[in-house]
PDB file of N, CA and C in Angstrom:
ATOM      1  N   UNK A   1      83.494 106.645 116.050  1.00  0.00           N
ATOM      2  CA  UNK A   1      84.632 107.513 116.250  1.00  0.00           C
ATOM      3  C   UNK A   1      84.887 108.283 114.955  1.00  0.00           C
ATOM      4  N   UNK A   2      85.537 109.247 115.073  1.00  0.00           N
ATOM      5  CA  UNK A   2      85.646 109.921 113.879  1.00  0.00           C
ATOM      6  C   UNK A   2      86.560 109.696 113.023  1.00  0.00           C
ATOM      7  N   UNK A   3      87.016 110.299 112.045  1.00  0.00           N
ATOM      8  CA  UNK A   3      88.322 109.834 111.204  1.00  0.00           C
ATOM      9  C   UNK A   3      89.015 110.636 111.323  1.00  0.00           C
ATOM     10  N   UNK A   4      90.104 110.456 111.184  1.00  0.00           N
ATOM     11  CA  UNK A   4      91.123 111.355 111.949  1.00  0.00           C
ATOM     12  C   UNK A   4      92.032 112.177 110.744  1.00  0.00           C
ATOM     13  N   UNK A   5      92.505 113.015 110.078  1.00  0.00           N
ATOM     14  CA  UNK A   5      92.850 113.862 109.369  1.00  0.00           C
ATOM     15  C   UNK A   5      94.251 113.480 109.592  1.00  0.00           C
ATOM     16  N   UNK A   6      94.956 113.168 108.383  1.00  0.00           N
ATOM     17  CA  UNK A   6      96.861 112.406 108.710  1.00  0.00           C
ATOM     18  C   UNK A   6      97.223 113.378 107.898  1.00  0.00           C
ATOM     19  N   UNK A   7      97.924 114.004 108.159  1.00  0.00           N
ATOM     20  CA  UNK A   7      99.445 114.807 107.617  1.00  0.00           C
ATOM     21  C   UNK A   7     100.252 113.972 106.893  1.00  0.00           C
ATOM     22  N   UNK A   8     100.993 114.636 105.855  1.00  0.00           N
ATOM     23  CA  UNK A   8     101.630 113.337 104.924  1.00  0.00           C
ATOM     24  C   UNK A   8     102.721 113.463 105.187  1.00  0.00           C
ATOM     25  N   UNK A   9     104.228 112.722 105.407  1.00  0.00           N
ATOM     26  CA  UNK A   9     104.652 112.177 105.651  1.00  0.00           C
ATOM     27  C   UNK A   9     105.965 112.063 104.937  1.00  0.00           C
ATOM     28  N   UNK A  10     107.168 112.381 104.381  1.00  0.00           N
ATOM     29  CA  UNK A  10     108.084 111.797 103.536  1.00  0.00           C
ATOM     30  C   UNK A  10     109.113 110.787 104.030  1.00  0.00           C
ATOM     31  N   UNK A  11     109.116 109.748 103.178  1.00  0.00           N
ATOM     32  CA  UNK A  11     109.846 108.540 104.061  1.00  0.00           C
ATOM     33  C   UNK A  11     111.231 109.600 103.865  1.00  0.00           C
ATOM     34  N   UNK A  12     111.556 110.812 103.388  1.00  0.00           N
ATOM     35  CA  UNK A  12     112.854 110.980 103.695  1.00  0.00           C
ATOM     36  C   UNK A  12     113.126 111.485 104.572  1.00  0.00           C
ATOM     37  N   UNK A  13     112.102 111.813 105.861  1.00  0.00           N
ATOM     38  CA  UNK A  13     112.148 112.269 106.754  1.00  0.00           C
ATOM     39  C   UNK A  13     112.718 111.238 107.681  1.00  0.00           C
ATOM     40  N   UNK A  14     112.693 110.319 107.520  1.00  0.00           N
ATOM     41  CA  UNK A  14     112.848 108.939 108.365  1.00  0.00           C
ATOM     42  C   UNK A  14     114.312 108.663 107.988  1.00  0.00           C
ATOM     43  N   UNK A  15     115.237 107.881 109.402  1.00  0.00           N
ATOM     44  CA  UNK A  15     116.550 108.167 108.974  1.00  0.00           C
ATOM     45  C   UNK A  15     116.508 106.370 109.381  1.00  0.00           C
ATOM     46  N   UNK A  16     116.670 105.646 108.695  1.00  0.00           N
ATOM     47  CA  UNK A  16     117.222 104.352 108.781  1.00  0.00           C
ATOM     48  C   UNK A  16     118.595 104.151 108.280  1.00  0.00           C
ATOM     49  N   UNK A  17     118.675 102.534 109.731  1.00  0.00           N
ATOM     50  CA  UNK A  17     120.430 102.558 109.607  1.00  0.00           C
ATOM     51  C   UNK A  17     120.778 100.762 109.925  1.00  0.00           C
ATOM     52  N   UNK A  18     121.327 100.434 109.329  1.00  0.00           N
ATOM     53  CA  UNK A  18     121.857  98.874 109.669  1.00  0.00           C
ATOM     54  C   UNK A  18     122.691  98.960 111.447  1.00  0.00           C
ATOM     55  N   UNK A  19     121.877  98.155 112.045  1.00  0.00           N
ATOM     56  CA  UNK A  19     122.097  98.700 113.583  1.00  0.00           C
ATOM     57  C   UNK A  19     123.318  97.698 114.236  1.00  0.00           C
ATOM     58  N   UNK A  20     124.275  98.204 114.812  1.00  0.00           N
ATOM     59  CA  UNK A  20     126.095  97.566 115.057  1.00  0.00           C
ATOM     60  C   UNK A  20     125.579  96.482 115.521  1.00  0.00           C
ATOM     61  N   UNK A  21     126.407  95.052 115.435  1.00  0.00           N
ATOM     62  CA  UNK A  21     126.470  93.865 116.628  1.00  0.00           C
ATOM     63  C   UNK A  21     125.104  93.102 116.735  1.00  0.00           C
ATOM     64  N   UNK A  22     124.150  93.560 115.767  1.00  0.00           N
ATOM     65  CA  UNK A  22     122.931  92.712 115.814  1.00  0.00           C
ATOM     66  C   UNK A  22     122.169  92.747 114.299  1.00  0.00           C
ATOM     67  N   UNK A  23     121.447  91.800 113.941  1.00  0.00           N
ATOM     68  CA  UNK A  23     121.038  91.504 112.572  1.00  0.00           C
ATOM     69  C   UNK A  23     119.778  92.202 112.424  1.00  0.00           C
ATOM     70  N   UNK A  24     119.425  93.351 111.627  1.00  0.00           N
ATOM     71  CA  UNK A  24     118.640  93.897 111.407  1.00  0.00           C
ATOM     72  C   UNK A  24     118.934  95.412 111.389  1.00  0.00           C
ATOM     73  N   UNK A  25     117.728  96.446 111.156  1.00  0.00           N
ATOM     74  CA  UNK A  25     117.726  97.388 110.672  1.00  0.00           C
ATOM     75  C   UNK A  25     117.060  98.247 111.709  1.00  0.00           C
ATOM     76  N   UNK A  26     116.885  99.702 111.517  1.00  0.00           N
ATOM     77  CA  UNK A  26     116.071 100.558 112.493  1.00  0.00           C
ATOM     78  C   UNK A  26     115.842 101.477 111.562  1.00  0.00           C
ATOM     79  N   UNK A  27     115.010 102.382 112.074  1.00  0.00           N
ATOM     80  CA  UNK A  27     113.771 103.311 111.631  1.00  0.00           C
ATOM     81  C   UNK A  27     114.184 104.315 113.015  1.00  0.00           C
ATOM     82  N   UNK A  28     114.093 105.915 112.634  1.00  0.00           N
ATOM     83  CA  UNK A  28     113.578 107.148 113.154  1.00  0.00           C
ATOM     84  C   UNK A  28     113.421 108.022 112.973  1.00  0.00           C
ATOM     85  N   UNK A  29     112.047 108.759 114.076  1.00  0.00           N
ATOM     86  CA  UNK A  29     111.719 109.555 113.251  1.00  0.00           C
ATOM     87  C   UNK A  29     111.210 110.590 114.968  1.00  0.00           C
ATOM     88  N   UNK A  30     111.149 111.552 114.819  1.00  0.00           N
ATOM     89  CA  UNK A  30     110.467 112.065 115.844  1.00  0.00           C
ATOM     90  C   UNK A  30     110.404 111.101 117.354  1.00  0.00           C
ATOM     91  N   UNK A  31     111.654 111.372 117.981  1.00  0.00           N
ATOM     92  CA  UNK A  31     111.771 110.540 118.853  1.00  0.00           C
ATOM     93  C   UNK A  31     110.698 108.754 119.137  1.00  0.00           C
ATOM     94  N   UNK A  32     110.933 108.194 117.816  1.00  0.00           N
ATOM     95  CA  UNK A  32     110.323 107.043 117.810  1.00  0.00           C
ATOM     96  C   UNK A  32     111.409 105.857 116.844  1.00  0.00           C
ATOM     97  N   UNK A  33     111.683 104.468 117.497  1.00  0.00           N
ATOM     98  CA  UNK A  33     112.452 104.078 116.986  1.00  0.00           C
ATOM     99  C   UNK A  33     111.976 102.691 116.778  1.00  0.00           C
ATOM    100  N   UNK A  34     111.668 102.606 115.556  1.00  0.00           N
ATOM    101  CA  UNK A  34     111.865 100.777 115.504  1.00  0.00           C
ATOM    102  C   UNK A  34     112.475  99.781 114.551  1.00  0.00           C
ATOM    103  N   UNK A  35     112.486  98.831 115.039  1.00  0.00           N
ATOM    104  CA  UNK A  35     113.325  97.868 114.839  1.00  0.00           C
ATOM    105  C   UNK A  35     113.183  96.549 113.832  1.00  0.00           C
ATOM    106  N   UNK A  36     113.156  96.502 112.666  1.00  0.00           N
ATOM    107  CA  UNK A  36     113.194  94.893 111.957  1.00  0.00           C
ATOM    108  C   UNK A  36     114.403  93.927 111.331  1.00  0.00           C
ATOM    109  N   UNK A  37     113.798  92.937 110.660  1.00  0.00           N
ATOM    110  CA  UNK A  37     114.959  92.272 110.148  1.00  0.00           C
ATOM    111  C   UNK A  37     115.336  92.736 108.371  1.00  0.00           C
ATOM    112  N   UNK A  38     114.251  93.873 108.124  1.00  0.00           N
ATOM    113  CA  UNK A  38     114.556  94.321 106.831  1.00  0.00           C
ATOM    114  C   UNK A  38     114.565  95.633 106.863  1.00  0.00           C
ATOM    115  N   UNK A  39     115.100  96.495 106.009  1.00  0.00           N
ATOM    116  CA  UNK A  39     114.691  97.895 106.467  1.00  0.00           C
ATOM    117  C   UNK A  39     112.887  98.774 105.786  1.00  0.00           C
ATOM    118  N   UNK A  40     112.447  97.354 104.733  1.00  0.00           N
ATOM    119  CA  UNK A  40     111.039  97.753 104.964  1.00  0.00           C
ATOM    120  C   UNK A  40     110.298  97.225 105.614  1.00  0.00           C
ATOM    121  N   UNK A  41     110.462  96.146 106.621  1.00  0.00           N
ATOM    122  CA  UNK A  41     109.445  95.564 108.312  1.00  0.00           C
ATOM    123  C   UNK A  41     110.056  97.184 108.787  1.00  0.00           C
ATOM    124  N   UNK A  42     111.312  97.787 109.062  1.00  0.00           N
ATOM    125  CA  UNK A  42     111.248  98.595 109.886  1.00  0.00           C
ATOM    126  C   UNK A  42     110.557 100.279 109.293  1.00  0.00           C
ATOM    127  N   UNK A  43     110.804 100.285 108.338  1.00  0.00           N
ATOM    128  CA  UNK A  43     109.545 101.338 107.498  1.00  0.00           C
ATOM    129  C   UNK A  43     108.400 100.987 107.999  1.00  0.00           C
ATOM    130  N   UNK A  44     107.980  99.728 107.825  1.00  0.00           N
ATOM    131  CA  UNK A  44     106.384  99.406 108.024  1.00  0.00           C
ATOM    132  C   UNK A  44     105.822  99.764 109.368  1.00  0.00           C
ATOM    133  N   UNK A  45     106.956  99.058 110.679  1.00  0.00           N
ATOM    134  CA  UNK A  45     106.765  99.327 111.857  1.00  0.00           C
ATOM    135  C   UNK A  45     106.529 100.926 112.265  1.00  0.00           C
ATOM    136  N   UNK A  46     107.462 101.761 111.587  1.00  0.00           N
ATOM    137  CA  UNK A  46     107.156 102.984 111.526  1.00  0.00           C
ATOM    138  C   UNK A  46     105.910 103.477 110.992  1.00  0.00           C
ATOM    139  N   UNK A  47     105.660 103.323 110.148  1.00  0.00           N
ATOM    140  CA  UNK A  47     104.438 103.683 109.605  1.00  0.00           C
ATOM    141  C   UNK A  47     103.314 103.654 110.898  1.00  0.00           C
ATOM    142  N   UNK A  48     103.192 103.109 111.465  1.00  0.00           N
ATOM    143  CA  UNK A  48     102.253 102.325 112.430  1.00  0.00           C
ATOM    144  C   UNK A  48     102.728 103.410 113.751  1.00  0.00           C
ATOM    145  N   UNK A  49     103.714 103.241 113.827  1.00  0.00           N
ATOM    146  CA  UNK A  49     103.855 104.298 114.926  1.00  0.00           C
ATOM    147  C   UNK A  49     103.658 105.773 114.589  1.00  0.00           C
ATOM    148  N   UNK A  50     103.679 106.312 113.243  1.00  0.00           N
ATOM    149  CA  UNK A  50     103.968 107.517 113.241  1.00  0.00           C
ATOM    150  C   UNK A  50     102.266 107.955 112.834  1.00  0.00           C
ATOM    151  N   UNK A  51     101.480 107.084 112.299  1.00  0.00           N
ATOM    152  CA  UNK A  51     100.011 106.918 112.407  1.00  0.00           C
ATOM    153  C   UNK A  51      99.187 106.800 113.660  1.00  0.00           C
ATOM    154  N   UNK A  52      99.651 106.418 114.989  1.00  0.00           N
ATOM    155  CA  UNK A  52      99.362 107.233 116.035  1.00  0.00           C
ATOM    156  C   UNK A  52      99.505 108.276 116.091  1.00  0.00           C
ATOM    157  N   UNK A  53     100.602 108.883 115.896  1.00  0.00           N
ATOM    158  CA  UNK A  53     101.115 110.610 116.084  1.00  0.00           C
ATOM    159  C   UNK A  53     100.165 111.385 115.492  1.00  0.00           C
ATOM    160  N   UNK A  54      99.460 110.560 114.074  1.00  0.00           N
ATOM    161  CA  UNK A  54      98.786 111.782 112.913  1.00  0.00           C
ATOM    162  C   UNK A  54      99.174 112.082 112.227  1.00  0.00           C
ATOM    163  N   UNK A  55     100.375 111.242 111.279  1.00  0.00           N
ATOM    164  CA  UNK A  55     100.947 111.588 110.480  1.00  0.00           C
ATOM    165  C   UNK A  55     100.923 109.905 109.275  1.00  0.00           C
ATOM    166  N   UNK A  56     100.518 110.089 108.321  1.00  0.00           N
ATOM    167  CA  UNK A  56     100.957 109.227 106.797  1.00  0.00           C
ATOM    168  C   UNK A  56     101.698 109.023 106.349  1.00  0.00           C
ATOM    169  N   UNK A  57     102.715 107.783 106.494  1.00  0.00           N
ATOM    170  CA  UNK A  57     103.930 107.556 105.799  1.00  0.00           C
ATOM    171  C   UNK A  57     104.003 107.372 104.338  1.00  0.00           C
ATOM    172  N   UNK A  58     104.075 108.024 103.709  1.00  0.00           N
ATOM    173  CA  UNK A  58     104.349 107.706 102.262  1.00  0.00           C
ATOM    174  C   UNK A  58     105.029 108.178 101.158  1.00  0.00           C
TER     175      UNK A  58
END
């Protein structure tokens, strides 16, 4: 398969937020949202999703 060409990425594009009534954090970005118990598991989780899209979080 080939390698795929990633667009870079600024984590300030990404809007994380301590999420109401439950323990943990969230991540979004381009209608994609996820969810950890730190807000860098939920960076990381992002990363991963937004690396499908074609894009490099960093």
């Amino acid at each position: 398969m080939a390698k795929k060409n990633l667009k870079a990425l600024s984590v300030k594009k990404v809007i994380t937020f301590k999420i109401r009534n439950r323990k943990g954090y969230a991540a979004i970005y381009d209608r994609n949202l996820t969810e950890g118990r730190t807000i860098a598991q939920a960076l990381a989780r992002m990363a991963k999703a937004v690396k499908r899209m074609g894009y490099l979080l960093g």
